[in-house]
Protein backbone atom coordinates (compact mmCIF):
# COMPACT_ATOMS: atom_id res chain seq x y z
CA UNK A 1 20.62 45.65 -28.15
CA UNK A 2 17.46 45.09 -26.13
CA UNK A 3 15.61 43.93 -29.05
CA UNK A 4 18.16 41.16 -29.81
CA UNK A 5 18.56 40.53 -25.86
CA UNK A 6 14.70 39.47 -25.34
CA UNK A 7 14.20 36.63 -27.84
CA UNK A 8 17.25 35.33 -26.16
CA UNK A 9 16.03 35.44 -22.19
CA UNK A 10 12.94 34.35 -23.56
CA UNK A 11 14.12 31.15 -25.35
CA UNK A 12 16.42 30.03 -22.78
CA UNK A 13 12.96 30.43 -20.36
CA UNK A 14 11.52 27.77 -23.20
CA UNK A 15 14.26 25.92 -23.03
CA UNK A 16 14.95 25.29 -19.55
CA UNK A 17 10.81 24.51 -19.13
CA UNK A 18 11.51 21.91 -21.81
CA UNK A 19 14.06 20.05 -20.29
CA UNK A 20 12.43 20.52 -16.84
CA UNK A 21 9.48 18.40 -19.09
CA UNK A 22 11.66 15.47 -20.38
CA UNK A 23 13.78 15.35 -17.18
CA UNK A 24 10.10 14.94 -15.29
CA UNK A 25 9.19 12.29 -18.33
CA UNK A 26 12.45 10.37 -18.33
CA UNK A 27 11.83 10.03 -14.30
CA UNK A 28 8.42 8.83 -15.07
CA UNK A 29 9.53 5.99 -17.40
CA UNK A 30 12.33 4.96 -15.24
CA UNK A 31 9.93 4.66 -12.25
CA UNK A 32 8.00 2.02 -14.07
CA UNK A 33 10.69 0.45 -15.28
CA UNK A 34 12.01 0.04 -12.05
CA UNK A 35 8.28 -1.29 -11.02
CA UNK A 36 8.27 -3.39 -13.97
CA UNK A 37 11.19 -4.84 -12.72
CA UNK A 38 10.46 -5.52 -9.24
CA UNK A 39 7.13 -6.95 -9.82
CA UNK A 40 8.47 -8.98 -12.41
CA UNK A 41 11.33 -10.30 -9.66
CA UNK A 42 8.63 -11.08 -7.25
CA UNK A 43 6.47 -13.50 -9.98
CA UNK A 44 9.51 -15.20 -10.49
CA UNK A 45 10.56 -15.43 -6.70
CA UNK A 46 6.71 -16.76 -6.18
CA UNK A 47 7.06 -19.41 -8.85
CA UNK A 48 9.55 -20.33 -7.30
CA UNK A 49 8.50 -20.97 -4.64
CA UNK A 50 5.40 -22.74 -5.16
């Protein structure tokens, strides 16, 4: 039993660091495009106003 228990604790370790890793990435690329976005706003709101 504690042979098949271990690879078990141990994989859900892996997988929860994995998804901490994409969560932490997918937070990442909606940061820039949310900066993207803003900046891109701004250029316009500046042409605009030229």
């Amino acid at each position: 039993m504690a042979i098949i228990g271990t690879p078990r604790r141990r994989s859900g370790y892996l997988d929860f660091q994995y998804s901490r890793h994409v969560y932490l990435e997918i937070q990442k690329l909606s940061l820039l495009i949310f900066l993207k976005g803003i900046s891109a706003c701004m250029q316009k709101f500046f042409f605009y106003r030229k």
